[in-house]
C-alpha atoms as a PDB file:
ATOM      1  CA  UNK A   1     -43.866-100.482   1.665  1.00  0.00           C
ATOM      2  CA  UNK A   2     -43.807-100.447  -1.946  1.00  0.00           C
ATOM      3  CA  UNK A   3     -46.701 -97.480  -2.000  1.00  0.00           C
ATOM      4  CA  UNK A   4     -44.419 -95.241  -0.084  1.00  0.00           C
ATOM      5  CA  UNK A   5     -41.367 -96.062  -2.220  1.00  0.00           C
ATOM      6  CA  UNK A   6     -43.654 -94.776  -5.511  1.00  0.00           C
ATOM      7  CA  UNK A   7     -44.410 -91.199  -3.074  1.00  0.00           C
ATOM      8  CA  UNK A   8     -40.804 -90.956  -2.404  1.00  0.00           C
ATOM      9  CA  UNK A   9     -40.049 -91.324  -5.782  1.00  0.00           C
ATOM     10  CA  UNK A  10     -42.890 -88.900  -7.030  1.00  0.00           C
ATOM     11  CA  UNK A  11     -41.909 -86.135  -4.054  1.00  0.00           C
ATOM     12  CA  UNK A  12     -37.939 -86.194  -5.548  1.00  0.00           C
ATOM     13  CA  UNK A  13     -38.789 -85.683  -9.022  1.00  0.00           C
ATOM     14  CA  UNK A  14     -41.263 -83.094  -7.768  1.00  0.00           C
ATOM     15  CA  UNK A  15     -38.832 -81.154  -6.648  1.00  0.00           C
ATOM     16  CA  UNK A  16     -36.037 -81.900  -9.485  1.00  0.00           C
ATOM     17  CA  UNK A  17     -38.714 -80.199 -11.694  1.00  0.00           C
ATOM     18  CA  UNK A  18     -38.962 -77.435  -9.535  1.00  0.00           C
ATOM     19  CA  UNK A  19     -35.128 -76.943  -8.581  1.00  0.00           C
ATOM     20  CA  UNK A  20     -34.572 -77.021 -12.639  1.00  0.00           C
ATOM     21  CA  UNK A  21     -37.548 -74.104 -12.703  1.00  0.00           C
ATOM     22  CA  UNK A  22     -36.038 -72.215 -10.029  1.00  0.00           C
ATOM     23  CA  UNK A  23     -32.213 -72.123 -11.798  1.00  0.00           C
ATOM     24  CA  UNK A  24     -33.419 -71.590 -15.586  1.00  0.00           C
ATOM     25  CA  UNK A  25     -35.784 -68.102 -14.025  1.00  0.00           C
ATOM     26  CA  UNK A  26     -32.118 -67.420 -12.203  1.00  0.00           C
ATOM     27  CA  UNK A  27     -30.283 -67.553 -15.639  1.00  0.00           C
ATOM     28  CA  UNK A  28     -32.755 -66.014 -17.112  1.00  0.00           C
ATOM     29  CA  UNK A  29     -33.429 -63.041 -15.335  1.00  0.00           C
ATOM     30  CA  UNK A  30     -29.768 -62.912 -14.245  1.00  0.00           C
ATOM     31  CA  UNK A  31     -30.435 -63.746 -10.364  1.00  0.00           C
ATOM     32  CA  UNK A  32     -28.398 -64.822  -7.663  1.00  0.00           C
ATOM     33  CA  UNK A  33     -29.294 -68.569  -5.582  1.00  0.00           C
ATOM     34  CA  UNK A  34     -28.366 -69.418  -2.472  1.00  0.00           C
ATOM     35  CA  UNK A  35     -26.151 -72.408  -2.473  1.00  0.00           C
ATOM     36  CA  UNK A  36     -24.843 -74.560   0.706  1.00  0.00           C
ATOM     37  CA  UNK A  37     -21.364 -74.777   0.096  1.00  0.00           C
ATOM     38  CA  UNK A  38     -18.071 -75.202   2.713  1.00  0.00           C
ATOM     39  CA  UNK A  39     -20.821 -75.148   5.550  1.00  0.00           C
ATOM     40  CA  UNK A  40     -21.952 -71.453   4.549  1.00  0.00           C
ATOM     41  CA  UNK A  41     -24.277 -69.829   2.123  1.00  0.00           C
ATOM     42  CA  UNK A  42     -22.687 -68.609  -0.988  1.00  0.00           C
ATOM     43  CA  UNK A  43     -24.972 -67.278  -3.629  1.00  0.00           C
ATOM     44  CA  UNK A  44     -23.897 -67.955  -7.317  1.00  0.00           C
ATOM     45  CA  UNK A  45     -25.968 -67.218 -10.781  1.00  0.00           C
ATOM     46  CA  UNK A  46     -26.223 -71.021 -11.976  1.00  0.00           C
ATOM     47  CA  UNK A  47     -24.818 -72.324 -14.983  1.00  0.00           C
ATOM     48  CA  UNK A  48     -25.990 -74.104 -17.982  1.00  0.00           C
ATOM     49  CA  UNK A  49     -26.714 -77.386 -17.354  1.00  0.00           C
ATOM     50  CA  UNK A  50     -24.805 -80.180 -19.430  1.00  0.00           C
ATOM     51  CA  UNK A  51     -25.980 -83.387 -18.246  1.00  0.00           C
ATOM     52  CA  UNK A  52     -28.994 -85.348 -19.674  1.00  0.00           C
ATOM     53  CA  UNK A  53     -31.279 -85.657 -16.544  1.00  0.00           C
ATOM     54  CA  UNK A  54     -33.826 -88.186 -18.851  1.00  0.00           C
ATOM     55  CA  UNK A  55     -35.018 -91.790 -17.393  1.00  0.00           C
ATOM     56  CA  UNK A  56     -32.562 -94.622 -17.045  1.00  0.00           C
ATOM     57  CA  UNK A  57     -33.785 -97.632 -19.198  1.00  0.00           C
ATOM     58  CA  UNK A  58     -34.722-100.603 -17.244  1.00  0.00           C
ATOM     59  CA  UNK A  59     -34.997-103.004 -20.014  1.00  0.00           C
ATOM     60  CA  UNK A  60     -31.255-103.192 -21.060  1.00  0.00           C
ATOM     61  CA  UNK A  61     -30.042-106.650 -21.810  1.00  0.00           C
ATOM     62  CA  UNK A  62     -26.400-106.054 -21.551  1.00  0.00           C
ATOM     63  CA  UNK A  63     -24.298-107.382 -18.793  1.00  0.00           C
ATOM     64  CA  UNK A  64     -25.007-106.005 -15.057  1.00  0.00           C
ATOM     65  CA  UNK A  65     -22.227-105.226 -12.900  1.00  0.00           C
ATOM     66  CA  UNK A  66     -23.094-105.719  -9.347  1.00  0.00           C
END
């Protein structure tokens, strides 16, 4: 089981990488991209992206809130 958790986690940064790809050659070229929104398809030129998409570290030794 744990194999397939490691592809599952491989496959969705696989296609975070891509997504991110896909929206900075939008901005770029000043392009349109299809977005699933209200249950249709609105296109939209994506915006600059503000949030820090990095690793979360596993070895903090603060307290854990469960």
């Amino acid at each position: 089981m744990k194999k397939h958790n490691e592809y599952t986690i491989l496959g969705f940064k696989a296609l975070k990488r891509a997504a991110a790809k896909v929206a900075d050659n939008a901005r770029k070229n000043n392009l349109k991209i299809p977005i699933w929104r209200n249950g249709r398809i609105e296109y939209e030129i994506p915006g600059v992206i503000t949030e820090h998409g990095g690793a979360v570290d596993q070895s903090h030794s603060g307290p854990v809130e469960k």
